[in-house]
C-alpha atoms as a PDB file:
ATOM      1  CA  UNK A   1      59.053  27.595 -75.944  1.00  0.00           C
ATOM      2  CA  UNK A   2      59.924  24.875 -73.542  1.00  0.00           C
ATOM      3  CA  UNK A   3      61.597  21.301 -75.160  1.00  0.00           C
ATOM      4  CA  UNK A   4      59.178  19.493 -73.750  1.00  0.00           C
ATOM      5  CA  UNK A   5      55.745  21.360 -74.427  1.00  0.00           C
ATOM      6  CA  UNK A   6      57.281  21.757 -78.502  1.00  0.00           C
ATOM      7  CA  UNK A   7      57.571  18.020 -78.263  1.00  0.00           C
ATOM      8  CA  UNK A   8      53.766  17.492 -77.249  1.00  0.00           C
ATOM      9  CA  UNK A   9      52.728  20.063 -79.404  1.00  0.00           C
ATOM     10  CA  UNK A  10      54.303  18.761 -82.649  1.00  0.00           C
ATOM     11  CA  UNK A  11      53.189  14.929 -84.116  1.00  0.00           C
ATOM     12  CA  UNK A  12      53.179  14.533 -87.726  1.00  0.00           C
ATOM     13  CA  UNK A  13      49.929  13.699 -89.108  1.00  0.00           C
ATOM     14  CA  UNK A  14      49.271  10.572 -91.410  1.00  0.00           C
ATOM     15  CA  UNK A  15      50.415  11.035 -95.092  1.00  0.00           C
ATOM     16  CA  UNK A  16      53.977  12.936 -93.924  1.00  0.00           C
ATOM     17  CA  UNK A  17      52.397  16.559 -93.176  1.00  0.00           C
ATOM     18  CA  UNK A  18      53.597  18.818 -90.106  1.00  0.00           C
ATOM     19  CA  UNK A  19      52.526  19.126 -87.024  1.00  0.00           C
ATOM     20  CA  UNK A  20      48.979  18.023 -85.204  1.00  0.00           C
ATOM     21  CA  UNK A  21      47.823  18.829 -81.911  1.00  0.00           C
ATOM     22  CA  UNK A  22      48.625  21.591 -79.086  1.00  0.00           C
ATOM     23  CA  UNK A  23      47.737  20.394 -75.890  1.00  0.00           C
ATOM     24  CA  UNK A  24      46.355  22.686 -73.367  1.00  0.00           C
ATOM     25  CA  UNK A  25      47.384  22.272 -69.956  1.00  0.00           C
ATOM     26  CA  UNK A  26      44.846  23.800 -67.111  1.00  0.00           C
ATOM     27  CA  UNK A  27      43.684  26.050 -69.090  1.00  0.00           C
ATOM     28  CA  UNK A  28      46.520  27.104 -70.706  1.00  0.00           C
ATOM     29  CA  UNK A  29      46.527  28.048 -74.460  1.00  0.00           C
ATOM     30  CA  UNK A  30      49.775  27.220 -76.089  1.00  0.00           C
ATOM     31  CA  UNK A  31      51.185  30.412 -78.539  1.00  0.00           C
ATOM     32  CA  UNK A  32      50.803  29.708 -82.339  1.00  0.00           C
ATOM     33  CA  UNK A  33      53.691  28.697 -83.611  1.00  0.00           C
ATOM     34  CA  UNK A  34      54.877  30.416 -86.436  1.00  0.00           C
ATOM     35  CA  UNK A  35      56.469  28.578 -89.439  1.00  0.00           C
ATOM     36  CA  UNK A  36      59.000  29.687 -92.045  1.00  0.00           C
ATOM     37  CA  UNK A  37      59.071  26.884 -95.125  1.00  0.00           C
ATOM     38  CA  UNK A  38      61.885  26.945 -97.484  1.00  0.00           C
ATOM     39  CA  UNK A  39      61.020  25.069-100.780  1.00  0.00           C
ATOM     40  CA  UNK A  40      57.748  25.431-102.143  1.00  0.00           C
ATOM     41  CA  UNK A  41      57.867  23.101-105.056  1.00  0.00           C
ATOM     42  CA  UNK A  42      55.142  20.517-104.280  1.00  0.00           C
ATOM     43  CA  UNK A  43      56.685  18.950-101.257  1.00  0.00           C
ATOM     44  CA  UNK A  44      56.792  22.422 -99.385  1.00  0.00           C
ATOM     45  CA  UNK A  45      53.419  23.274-100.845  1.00  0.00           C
ATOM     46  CA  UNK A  46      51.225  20.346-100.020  1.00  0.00           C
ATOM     47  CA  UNK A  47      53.056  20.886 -96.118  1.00  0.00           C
ATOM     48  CA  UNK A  48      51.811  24.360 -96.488  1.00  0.00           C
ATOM     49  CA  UNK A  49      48.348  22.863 -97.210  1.00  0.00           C
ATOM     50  CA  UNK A  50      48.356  21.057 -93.976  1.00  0.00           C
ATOM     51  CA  UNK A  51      49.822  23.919 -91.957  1.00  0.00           C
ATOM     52  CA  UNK A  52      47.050  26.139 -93.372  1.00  0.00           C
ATOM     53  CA  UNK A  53      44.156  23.824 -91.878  1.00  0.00           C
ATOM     54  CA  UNK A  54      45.860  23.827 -88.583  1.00  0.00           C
ATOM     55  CA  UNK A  55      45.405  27.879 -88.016  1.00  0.00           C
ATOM     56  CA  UNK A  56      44.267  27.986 -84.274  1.00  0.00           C
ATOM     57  CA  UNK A  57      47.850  25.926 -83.828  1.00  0.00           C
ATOM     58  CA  UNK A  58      50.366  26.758 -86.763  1.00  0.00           C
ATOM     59  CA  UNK A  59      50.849  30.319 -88.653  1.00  0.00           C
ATOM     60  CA  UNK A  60      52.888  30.558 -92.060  1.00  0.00           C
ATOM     61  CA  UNK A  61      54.637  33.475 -91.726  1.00  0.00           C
ATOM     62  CA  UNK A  62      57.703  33.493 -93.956  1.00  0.00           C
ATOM     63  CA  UNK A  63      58.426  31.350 -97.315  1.00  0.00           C
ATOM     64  CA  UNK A  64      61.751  31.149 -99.409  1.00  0.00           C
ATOM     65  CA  UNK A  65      62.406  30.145-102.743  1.00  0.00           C
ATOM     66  CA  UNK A  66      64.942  30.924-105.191  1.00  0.00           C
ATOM     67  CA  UNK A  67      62.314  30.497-108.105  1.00  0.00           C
ATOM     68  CA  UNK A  68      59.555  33.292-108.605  1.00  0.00           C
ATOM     69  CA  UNK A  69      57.027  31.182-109.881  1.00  0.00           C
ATOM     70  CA  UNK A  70      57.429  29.342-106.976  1.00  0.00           C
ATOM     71  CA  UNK A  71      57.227  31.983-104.595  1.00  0.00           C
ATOM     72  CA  UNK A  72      53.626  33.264-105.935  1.00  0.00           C
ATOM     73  CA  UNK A  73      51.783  29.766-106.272  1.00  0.00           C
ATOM     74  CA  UNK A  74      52.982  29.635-102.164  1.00  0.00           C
ATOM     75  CA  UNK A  75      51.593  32.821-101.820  1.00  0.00           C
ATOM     76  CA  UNK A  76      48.118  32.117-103.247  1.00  0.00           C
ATOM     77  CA  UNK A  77      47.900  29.189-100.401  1.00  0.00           C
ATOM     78  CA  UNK A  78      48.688  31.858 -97.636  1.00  0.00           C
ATOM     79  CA  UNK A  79      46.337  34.341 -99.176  1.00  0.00           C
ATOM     80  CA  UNK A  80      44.532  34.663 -96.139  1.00  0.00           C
ATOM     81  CA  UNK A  81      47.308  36.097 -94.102  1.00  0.00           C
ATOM     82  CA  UNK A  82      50.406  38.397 -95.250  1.00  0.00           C
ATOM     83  CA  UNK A  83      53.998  36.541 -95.390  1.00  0.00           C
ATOM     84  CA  UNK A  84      57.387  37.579 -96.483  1.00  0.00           C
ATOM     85  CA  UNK A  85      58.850  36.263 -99.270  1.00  0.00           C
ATOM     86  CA  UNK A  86      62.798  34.882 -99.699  1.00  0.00           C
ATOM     87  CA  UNK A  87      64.696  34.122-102.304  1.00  0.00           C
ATOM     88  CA  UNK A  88      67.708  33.835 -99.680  1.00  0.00           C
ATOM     89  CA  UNK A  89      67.403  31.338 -97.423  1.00  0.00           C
ATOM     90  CA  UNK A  90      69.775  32.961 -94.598  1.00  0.00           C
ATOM     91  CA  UNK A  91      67.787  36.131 -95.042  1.00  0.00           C
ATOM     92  CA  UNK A  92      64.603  34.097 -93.810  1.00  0.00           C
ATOM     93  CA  UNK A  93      66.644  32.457 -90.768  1.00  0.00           C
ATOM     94  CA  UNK A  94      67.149  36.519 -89.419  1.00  0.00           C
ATOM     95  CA  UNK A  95      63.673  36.691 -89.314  1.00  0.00           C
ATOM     96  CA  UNK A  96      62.225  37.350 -85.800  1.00  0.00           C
ATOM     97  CA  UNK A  97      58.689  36.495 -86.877  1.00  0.00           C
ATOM     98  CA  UNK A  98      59.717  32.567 -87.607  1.00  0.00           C
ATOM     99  CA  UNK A  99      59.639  30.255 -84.416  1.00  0.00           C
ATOM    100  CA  UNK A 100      59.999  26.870 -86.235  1.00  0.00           C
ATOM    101  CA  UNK A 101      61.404  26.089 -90.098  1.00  0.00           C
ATOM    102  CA  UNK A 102      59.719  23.490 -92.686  1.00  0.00           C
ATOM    103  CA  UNK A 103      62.651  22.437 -94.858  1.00  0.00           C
ATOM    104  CA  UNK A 104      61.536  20.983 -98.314  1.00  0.00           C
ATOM    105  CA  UNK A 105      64.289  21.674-100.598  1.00  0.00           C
ATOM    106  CA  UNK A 106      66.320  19.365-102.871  1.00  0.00           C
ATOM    107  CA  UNK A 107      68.504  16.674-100.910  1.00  0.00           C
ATOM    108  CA  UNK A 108      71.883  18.443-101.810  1.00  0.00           C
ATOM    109  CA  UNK A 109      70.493  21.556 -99.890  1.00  0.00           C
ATOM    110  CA  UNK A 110      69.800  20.096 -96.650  1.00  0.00           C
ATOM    111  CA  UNK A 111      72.151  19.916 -94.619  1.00  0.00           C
ATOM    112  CA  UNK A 112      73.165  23.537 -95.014  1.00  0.00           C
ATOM    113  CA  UNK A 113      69.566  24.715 -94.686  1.00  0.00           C
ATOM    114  CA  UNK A 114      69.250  22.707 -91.541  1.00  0.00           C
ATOM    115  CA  UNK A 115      72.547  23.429 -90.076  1.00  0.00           C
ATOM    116  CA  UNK A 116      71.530  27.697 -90.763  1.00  0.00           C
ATOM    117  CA  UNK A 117      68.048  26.817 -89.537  1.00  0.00           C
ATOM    118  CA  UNK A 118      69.734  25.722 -85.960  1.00  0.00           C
ATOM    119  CA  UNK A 119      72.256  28.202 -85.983  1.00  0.00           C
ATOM    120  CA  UNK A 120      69.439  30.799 -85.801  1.00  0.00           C
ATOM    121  CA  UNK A 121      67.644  29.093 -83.022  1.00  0.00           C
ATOM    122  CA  UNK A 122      64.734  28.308 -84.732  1.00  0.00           C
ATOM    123  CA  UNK A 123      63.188  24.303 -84.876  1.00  0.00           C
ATOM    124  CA  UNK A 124      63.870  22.731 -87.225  1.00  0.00           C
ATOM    125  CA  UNK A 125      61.069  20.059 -89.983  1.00  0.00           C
ATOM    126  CA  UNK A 126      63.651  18.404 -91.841  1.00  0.00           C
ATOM    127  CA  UNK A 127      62.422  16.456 -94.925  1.00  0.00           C
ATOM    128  CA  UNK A 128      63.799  12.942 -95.610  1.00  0.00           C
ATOM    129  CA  UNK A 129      66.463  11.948 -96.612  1.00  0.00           C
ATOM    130  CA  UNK A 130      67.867  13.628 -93.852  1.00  0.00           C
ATOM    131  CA  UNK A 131      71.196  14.545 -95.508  1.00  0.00           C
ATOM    132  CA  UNK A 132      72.782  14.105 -98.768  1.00  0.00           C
ATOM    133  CA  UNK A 133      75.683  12.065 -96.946  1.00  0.00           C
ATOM    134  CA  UNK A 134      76.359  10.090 -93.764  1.00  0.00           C
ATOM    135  CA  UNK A 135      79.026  12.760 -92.566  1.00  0.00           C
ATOM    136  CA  UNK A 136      76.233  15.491 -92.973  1.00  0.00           C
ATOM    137  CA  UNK A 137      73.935  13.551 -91.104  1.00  0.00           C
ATOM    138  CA  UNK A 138      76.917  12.410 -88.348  1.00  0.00           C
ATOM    139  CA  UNK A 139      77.868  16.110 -88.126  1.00  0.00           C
ATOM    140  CA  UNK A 140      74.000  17.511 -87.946  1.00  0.00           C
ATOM    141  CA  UNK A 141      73.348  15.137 -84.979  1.00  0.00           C
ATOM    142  CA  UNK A 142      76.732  17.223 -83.370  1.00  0.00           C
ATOM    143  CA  UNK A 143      75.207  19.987 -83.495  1.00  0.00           C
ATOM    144  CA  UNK A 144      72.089  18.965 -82.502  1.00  0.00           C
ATOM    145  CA  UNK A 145      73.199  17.805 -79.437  1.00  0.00           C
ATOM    146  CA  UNK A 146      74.678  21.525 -78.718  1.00  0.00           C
ATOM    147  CA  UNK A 147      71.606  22.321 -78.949  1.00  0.00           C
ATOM    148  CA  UNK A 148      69.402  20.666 -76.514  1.00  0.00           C
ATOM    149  CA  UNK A 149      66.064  23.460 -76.342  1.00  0.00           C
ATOM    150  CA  UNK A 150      66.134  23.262 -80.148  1.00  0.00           C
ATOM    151  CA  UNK A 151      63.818  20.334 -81.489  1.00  0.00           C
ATOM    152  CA  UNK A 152      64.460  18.429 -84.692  1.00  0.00           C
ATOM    153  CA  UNK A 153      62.373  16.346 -86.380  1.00  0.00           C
ATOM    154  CA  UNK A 154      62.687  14.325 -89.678  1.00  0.00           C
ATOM    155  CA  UNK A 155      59.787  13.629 -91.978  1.00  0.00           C
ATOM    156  CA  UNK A 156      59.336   9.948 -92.233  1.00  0.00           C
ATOM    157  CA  UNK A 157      55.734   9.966 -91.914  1.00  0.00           C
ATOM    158  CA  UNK A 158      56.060   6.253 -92.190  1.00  0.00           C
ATOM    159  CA  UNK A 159      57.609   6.394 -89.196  1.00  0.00           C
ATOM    160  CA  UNK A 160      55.317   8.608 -87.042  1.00  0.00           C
ATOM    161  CA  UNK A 161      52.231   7.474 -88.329  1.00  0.00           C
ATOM    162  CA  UNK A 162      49.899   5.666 -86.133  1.00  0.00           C
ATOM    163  CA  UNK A 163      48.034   3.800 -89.263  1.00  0.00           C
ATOM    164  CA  UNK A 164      51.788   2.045 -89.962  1.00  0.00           C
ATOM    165  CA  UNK A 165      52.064   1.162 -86.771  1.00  0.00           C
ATOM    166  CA  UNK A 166      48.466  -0.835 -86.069  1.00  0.00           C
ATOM    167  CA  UNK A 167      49.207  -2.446 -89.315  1.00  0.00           C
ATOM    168  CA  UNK A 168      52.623  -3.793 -88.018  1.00  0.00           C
ATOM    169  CA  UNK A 169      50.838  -4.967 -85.094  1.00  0.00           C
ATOM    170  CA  UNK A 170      48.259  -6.709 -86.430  1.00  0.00           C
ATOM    171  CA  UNK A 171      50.222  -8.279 -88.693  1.00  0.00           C
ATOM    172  CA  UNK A 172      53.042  -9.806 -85.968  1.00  0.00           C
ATOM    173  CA  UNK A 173      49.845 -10.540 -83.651  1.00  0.00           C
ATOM    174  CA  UNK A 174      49.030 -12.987 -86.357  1.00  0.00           C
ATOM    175  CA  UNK A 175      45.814 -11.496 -86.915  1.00  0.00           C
ATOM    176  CA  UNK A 176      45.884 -12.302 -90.479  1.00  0.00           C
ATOM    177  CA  UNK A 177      47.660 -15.787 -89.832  1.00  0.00           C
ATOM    178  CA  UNK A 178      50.779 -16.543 -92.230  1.00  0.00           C
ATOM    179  CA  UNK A 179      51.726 -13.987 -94.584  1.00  0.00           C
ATOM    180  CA  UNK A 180      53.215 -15.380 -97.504  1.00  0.00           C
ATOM    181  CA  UNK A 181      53.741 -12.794 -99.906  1.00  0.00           C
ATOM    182  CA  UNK A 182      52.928  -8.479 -99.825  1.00  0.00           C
ATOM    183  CA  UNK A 183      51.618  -6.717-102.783  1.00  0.00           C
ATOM    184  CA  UNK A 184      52.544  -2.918-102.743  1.00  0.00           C
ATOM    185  CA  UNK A 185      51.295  -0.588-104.821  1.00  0.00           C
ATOM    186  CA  UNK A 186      52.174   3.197-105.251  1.00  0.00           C
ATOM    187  CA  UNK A 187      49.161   4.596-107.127  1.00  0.00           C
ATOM    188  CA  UNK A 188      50.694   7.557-109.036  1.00  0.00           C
ATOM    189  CA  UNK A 189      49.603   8.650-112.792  1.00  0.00           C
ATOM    190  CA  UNK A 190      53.504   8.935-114.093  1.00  0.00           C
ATOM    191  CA  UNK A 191      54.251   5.578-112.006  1.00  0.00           C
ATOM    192  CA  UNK A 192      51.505   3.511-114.085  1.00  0.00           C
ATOM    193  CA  UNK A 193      52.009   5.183-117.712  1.00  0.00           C
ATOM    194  CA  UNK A 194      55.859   3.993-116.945  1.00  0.00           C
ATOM    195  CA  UNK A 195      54.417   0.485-116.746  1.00  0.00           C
ATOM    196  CA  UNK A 196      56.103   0.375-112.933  1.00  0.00           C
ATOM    197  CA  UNK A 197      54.501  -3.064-111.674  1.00  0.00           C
ATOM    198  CA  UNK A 198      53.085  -3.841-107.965  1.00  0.00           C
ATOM    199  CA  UNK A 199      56.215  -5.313-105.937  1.00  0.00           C
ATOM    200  CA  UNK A 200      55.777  -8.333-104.007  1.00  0.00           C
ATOM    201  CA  UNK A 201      57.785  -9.071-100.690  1.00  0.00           C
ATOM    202  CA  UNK A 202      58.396 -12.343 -98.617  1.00  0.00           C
ATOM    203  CA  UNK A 203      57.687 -11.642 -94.894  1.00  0.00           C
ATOM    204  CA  UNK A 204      61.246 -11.502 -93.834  1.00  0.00           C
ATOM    205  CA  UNK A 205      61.792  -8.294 -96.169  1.00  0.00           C
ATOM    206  CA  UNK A 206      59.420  -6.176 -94.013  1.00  0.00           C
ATOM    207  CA  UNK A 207      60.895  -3.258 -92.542  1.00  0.00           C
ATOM    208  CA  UNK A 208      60.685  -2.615 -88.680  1.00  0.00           C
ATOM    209  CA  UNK A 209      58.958   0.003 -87.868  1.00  0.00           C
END
């Protein structure tokens, strides 16, 4: 698949999930592009969840995991279809049937998932943080750039999200006048029952989008 139609084809939908439209050019169907995920503790599962609804575009065909439990709660959200099951990693990447990789693993295990990921040719759905370090990161962007027909993308959904960016707009086209202060709230069970408390920030601590 060409650089440039993987590029139009993948745009991460709102709330950090993989992947939304495939254009069709003239008529032209683009392939479904089949993903390998490794990790499928709740990060890798709720991506699965997304990938699933996407069918006509995206097609789980591989999953890795070194735990078992794990691998069988993945396996009752691809149900529908047959997928092969890893416990090794690298075994997954020698897979012929795997176009494009979801990494969702722990942050120590990044950077050598990735790097094997791009080794094999696949594309590459890195979850944030990118890397455990800044020389993993420095040296992943090396080898990214030896790899030009290879896409990489990193799951900030914050960033790609088009509801982030309307609301940065409106606020610096003064649509709501002077903000003075920002109440932000992460609405998670374990959050509140820790008696975590709404943070407030002054304009000036706002993070560019």
């Amino acid at each position: 698949m060409e650089r440039r139609s993987f590029i139009k084809s993948a745009g991460l939908l709102t709330g950090g999930a993989l992947l939304s439209d495939i254009q069709s050019f003239a008529g032209y169907q683009a392939p479904v592009i089949k993903i390998g995920v490794v990790g499928c503790g709740d990060r890798g599962k709720g991506m699965m969840h997304v990938i699933q609804g996407l069918k006509d575009k995206f097609r789980i065909t591989a999953i890795c995991d070194v735990l078992d439990f794990r691998i069988d709660e993945a396996r009752k959200i691809t149900k529908e279809a047959p997928v092969t099951a890893y416990k090794d990693y690298h075994k997954l990447m020698e897979d012929g049937n795997v176009d494009a990789v979801v990494v969702a693993v722990p942050l120590n295990m990044h950077y050598p998932v990735a790097e094997a990921t791009l080794q094999a040719g696949k594309h590459l759905y890195l979850e944030k943080t990118m890397t455990f370090d800044i020389p993993q990161a420095l040296k992943l962007v090396e080898l990214s750039k030896n790899r030009p027909k290879q896409i990489i993308q990193i799951g900030h959904q914050y960033r790609y999200s088009p509801l982030y960016y309307k609301v940065k707009d409106i606020i610096a086209n003064g649509v709501l006048g002077k903000v003075n202060q920002i109440d932000c709230r992460w609405e998670k069970r374990n959050l509140a029952e820790a008696g975590t408390k709404p943070v407030a920030r002054a304009p000036d601590q706002l993070e560019d989008v």
